[in-house]
Each structure stands twice: as C-alpha cells, then as structure tokens.
C-alpha atoms as a PDB file:
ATOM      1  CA  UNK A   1     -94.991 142.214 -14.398  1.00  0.00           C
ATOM      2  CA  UNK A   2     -91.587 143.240 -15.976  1.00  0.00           C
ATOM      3  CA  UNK A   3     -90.463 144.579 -13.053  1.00  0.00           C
ATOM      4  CA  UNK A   4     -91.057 141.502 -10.984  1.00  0.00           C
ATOM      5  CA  UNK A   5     -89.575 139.309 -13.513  1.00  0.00           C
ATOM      6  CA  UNK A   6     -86.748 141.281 -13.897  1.00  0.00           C
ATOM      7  CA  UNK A   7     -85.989 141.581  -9.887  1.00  0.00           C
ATOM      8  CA  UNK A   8     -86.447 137.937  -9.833  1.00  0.00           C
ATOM      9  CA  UNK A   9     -84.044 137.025 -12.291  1.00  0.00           C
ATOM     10  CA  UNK A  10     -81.542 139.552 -10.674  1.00  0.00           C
ATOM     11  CA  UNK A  11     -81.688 137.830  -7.487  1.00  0.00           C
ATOM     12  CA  UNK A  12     -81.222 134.610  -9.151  1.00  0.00           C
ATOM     13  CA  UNK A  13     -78.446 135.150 -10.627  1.00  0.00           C
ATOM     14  CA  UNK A  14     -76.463 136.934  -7.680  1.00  0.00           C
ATOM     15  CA  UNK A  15     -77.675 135.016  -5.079  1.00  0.00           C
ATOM     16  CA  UNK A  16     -78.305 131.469  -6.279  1.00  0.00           C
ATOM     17  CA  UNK A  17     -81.855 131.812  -5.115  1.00  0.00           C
ATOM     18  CA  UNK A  18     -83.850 127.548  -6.095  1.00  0.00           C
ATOM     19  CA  UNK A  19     -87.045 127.106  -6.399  1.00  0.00           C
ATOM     20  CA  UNK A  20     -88.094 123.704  -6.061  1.00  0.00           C
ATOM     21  CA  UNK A  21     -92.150 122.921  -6.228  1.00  0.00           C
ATOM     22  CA  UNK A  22     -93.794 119.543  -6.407  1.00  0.00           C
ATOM     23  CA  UNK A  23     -97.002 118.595  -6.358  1.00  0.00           C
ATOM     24  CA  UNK A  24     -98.811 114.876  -6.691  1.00  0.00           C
ATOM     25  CA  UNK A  25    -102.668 114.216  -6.500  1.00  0.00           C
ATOM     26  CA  UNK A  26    -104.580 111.457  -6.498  1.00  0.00           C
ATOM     27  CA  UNK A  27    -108.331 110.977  -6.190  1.00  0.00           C
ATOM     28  CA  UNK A  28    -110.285 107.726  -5.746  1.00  0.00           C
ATOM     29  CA  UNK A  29    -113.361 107.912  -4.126  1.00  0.00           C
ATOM     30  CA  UNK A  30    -113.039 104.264  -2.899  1.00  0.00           C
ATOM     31  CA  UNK A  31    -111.296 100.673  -3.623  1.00  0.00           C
ATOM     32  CA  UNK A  32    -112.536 100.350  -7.032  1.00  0.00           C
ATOM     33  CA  UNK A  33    -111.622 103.236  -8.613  1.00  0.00           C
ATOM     34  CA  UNK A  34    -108.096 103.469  -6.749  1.00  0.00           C
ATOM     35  CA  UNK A  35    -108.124  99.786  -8.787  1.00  0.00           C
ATOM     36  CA  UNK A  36    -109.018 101.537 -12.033  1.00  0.00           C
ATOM     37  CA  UNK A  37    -106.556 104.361 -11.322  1.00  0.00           C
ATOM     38  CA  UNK A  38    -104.130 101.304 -10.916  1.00  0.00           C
ATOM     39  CA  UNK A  39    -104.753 100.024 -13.821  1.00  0.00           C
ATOM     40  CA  UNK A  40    -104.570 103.074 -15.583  1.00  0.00           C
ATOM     41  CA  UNK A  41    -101.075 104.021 -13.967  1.00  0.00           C
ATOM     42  CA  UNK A  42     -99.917 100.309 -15.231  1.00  0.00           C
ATOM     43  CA  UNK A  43    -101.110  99.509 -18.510  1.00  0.00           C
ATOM     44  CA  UNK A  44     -98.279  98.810 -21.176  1.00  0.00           C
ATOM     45  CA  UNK A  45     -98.568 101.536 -22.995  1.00  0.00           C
ATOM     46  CA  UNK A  46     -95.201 101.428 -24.573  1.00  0.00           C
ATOM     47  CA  UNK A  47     -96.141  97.736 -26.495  1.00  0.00           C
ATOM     48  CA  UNK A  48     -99.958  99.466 -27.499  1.00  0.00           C
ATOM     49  CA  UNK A  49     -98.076 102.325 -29.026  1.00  0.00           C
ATOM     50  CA  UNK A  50     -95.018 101.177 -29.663  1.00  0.00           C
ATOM     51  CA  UNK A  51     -93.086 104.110 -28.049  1.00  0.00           C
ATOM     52  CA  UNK A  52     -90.990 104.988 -25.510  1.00  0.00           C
ATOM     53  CA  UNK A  53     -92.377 105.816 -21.960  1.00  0.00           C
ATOM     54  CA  UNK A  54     -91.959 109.947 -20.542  1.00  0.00           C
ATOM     55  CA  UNK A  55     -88.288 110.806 -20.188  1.00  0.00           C
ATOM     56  CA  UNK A  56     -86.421 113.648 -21.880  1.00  0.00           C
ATOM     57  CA  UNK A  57     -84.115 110.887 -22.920  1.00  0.00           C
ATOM     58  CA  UNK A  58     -86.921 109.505 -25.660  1.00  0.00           C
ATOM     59  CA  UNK A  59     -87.456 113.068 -27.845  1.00  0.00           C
ATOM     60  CA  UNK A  60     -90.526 111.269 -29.643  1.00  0.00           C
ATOM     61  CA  UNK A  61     -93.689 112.739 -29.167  1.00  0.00           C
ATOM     62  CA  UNK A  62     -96.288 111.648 -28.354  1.00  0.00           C
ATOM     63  CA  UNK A  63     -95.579 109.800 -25.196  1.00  0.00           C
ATOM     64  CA  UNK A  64     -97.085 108.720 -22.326  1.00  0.00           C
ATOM     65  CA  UNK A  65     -97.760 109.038 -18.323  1.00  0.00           C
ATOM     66  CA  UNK A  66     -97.567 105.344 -16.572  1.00  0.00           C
ATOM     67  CA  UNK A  67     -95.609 104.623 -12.839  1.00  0.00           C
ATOM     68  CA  UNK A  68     -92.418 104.899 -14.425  1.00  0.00           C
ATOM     69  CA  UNK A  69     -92.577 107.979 -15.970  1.00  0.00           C
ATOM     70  CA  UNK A  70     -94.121 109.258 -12.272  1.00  0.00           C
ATOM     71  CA  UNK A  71     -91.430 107.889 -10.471  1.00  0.00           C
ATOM     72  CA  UNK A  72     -88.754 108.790 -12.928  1.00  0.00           C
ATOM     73  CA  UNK A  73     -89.266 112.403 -12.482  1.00  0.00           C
ATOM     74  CA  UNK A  74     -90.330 111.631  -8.734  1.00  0.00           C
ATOM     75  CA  UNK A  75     -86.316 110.671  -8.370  1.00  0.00           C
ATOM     76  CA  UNK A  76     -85.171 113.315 -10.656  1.00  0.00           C
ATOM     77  CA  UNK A  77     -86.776 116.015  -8.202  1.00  0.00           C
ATOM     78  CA  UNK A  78     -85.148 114.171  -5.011  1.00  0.00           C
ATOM     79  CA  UNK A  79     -82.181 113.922  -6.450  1.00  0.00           C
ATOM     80  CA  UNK A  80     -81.692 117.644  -7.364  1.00  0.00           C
ATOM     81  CA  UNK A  81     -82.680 118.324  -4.107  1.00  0.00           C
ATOM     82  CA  UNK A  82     -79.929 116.412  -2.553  1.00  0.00           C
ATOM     83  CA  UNK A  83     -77.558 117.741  -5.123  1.00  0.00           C
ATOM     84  CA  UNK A  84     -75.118 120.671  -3.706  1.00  0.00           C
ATOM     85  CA  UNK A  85     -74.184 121.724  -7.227  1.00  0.00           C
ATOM     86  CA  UNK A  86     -74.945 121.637 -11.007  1.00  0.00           C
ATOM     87  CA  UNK A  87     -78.453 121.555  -9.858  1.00  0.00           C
ATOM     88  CA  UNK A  88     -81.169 123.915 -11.357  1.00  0.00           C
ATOM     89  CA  UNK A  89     -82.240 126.911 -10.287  1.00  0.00           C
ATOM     90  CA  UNK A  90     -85.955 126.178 -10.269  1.00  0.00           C
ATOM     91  CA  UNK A  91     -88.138 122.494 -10.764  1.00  0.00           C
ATOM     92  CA  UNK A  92     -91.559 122.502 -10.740  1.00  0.00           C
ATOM     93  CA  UNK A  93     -93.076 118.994 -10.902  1.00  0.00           C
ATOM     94  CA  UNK A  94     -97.004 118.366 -10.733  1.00  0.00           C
ATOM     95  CA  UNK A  95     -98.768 115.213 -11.601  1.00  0.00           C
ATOM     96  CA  UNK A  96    -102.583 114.586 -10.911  1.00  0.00           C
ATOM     97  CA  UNK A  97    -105.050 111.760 -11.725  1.00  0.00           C
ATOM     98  CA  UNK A  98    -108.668 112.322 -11.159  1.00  0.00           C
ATOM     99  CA  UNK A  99    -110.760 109.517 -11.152  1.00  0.00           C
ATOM    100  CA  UNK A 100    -114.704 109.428 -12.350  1.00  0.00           C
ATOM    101  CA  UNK A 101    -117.118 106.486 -12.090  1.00  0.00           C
ATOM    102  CA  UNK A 102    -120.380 107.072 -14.271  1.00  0.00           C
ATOM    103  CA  UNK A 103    -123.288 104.019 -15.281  1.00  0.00           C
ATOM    104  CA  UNK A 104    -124.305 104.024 -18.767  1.00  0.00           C
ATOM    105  CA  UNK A 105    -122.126 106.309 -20.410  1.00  0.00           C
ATOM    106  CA  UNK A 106    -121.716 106.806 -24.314  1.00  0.00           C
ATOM    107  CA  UNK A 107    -118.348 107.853 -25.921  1.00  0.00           C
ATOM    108  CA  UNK A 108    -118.091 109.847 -29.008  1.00  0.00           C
ATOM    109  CA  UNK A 109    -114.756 111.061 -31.126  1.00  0.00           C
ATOM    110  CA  UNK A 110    -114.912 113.713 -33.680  1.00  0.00           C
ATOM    111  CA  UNK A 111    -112.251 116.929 -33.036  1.00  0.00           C
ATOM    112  CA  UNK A 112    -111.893 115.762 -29.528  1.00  0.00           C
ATOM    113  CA  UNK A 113    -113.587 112.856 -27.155  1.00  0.00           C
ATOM    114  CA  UNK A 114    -116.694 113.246 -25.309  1.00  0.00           C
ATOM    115  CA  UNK A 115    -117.914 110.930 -22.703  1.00  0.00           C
ATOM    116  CA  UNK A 116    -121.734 111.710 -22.581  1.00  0.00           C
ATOM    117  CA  UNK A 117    -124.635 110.240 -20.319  1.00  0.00           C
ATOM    118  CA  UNK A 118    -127.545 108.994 -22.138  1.00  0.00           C
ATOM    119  CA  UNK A 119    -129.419 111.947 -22.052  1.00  0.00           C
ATOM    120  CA  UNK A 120    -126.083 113.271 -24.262  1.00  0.00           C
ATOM    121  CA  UNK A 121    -125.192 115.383 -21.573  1.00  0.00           C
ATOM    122  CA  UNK A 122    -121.159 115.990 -21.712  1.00  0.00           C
ATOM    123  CA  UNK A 123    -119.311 114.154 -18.456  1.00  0.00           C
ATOM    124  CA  UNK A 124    -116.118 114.941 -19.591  1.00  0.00           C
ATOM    125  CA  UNK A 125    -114.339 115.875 -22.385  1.00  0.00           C
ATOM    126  CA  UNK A 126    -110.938 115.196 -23.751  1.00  0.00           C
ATOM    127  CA  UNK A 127    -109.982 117.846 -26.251  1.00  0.00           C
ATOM    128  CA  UNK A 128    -107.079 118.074 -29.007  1.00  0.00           C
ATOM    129  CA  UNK A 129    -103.695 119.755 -27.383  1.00  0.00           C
ATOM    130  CA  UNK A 130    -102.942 122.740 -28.600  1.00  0.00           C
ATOM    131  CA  UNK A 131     -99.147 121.566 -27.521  1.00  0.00           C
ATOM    132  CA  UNK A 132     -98.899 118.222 -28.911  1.00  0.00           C
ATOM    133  CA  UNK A 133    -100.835 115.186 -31.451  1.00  0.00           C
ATOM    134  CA  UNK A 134    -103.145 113.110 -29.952  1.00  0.00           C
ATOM    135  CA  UNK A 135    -102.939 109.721 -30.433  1.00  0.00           C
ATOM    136  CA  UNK A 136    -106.112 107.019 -29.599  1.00  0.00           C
ATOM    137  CA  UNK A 137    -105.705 103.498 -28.973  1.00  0.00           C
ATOM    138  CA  UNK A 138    -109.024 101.214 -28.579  1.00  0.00           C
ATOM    139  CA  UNK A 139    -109.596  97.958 -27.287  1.00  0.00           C
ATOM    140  CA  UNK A 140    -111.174  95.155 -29.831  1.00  0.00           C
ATOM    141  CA  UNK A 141    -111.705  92.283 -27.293  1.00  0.00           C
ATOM    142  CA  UNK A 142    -108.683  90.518 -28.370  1.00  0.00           C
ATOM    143  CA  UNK A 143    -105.471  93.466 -29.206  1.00  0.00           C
ATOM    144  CA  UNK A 144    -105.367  97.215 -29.017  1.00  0.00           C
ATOM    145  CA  UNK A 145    -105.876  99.211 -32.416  1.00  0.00           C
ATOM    146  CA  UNK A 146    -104.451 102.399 -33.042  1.00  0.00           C
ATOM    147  CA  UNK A 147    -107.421 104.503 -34.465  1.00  0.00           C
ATOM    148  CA  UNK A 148    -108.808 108.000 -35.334  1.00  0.00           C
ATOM    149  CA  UNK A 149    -110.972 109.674 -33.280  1.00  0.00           C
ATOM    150  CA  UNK A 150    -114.156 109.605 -35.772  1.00  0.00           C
ATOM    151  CA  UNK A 151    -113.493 106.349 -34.872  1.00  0.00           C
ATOM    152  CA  UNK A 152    -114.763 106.144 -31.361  1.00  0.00           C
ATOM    153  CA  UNK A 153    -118.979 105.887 -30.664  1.00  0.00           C
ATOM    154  CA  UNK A 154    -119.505 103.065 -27.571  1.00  0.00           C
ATOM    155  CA  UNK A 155    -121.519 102.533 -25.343  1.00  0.00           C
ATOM    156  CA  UNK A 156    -120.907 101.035 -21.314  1.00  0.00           C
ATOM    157  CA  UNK A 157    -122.937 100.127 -18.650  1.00  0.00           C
ATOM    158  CA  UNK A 158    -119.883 100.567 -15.829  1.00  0.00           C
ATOM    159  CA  UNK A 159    -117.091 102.861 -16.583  1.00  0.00           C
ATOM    160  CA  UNK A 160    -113.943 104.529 -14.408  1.00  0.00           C
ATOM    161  CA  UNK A 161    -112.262 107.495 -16.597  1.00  0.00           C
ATOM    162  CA  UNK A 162    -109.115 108.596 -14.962  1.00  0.00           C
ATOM    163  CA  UNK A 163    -108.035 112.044 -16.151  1.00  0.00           C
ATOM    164  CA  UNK A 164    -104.310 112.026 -15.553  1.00  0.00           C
ATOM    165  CA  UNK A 165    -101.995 115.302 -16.125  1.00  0.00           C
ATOM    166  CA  UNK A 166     -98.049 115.741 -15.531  1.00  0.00           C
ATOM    167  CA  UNK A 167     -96.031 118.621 -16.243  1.00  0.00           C
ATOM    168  CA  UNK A 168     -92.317 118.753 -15.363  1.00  0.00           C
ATOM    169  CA  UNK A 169     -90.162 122.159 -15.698  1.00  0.00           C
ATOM    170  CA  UNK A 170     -86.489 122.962 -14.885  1.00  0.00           C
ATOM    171  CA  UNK A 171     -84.204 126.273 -15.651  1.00  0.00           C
ATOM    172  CA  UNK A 172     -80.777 125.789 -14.903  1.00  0.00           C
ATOM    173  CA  UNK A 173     -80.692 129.311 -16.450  1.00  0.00           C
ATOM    174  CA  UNK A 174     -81.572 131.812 -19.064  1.00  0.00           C
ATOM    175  CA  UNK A 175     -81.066 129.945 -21.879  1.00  0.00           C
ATOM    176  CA  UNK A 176     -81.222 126.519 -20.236  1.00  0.00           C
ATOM    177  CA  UNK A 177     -84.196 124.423 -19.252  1.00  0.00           C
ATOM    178  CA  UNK A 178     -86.246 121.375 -20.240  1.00  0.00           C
ATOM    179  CA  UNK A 179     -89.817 121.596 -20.414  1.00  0.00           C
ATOM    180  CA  UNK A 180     -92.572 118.625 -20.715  1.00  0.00           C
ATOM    181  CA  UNK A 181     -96.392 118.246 -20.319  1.00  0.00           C
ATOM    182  CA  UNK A 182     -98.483 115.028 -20.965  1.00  0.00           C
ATOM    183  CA  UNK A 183    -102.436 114.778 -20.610  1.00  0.00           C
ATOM    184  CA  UNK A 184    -103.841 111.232 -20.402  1.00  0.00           C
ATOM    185  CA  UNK A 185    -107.052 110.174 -20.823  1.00  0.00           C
ATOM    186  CA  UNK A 186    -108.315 106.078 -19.691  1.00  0.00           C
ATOM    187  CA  UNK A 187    -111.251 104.274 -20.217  1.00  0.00           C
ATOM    188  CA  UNK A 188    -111.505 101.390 -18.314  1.00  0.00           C
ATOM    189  CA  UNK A 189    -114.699  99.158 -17.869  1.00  0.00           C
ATOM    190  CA  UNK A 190    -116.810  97.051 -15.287  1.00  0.00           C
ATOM    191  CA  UNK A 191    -114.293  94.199 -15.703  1.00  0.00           C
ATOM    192  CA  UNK A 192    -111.061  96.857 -15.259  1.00  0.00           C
ATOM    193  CA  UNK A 193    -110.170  96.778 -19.088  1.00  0.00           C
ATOM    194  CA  UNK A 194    -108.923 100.202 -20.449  1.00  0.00           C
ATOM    195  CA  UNK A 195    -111.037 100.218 -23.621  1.00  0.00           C
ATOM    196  CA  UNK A 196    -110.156 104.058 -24.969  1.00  0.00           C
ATOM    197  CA  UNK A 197    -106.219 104.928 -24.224  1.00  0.00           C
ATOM    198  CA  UNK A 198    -106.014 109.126 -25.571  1.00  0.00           C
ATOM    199  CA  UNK A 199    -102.415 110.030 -24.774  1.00  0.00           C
ATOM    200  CA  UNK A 200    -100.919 114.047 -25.964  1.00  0.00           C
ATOM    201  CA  UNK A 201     -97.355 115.152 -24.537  1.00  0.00           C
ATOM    202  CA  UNK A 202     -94.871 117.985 -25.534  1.00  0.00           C
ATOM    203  CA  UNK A 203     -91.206 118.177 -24.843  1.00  0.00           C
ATOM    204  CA  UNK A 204     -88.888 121.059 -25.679  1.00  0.00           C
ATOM    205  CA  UNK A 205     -84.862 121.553 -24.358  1.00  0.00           C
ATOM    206  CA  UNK A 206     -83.059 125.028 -24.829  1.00  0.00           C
END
C-alpha cells in the first residue's frame, strides 16, 4: 500500500497526472416514487433549518443535499474539466438517492432512526454520523419543528423514504484539498408530505 501511494503521488507530481470521477444514481421504481424523490430533492430545507444549502462557501455544519447543492457541484466538476489550468489534480463526485415504498410502517428515534414494519422488523435505519451532528426536523400538520430523536414514534399507512448520499473530494495537492459528505434521510407520506427530514454533513479544507 505505501508503495502504491507513494508511486502515485510521484507520478502526480512530475507528470500532472488528473483524476476526475463522477458518479450520480437515482432509483425510482416507478412515477410515484420518482415524485417522492422529487419532492425530497426540492423541499426548502434551508427555511426548516434555517441554514445555508451544501457549498464549501457556507462552513456551517450541518447542511443539507437538495437540487442546488447537486447541481452546484454538478457545475463545479464540468467546469474543472473544461479548465486548462489551476484545476485539481483529482475530483471525485458521487451522489445517490435510493428510493423505498413500504405500507404500514412505524418510525422510532432513540441513538439513531428506525423505520420498522409492524411486525418491528427494521426496513431501514438511519444511524448517528460518526463525521458530523444530526439534526431532525418533523412535520406537525401546520410548520416543521426542529426535534430530538427520542422524539420520533409514528405510525403511516403509505410511506416513500428516499435515502440520499453525496460526497464531493478535490486535491489540488499535498496539502490542498476540500473534502465534504452529507447523508439525508426523507420521509414523505401518501399525500407527498416529507414528515421526518434527518440531515448529517461534514466539511473540512486544508
């Protein structure tokens, strides 16, 4: 492994080797959860929690995945591409949304958030970063309330949970690069309400 690193970097710096990786996925299984995955993608997450959406211009954490954040770095990546200089050496963008639709599910919060069937069988589970705070926003059928998650225990009879994950890298060189990962967890019921919003991110710039 040190070897390999250390040949890599070599050839890096003598021959201006870039690296550029990107990678989008998204997975409805049909028209109504590519609606929930919509709504999920467009929800205005920067008026429920009153922060800033996912740019390494906003160093607040934590922050959140919506279109704008996908098609910021979406542009960032093209236009490094196009770039023939002060570009980095290696980008490595990656942003997936997996979409679930379940019938009668319970949700539960204690250390992390479990989406359960009735027979309390785990569907999913949404657990604590290890690289950033969660922070939980639930409907109340009228606003959005920030909340803990011993808060959370509901029940619905129609539910779409989109799992949503983006990581964004970039070295410009050894002691240069800018690093962020978000993990996103929706909610949404039968009537294509987001009724849990579980947002985590980390940023860091050397």
């Amino acid at each position: 492994m040190i070897v390999t690193i250390t040949v890599s970097y070599l050839l890096w710096l003598r021959y201006g080797v870039y690296t550029y990786e990107r990678r989008t996925s998204r997975k409805p299984a049909n028209l109504q959860e590519a609606m929930a995955l919509t709504v999920a993608e467009y929800s205005n997450y920067s008026d429920i929690f009153g922060k800033q959406s996912l740019t390494p211009i906003y160093l607040r954490d934590p922050m959140f995945i919506d279109a704008d954040a996908i098609q910021y770095y979406n542009d960032r990546f093209d236009n490094f591409t196009e770039k023939a200089w002060d570009k980095p050496k290696s980008i490595r963008f990656s942003y997936e949304a997996k979409v679930f639709s379940w019938d009668q599910i319970h949700v539960v919060g204690d250390s992390g958030i479990q989406v359960q069937s009735l027979n309390g069988s785990v569907l999913i589970e949404y657990a604590p970063s290890v690289l950033g705070p969660v922070e939980l926003a639930q409907w109340n059928g009228s606003d959005y309330k920030l909340i803990d998650a011993s808060d959370i225990n509901f029940s619905l009879p129609t539910s779409y949970v989109i799992e949503m994950t983006l990581e964004n890298e970039e070295y410009f060189g050894p002691l240069a690069a800018s690093m962020v990962h978000a993990h996103q967890l929706v909610i949404i019921d039968e009537h294509f309400v987001p009724v849990l919003l579980c947002i985590s991110s980390w940023l860091a710039v050397a």
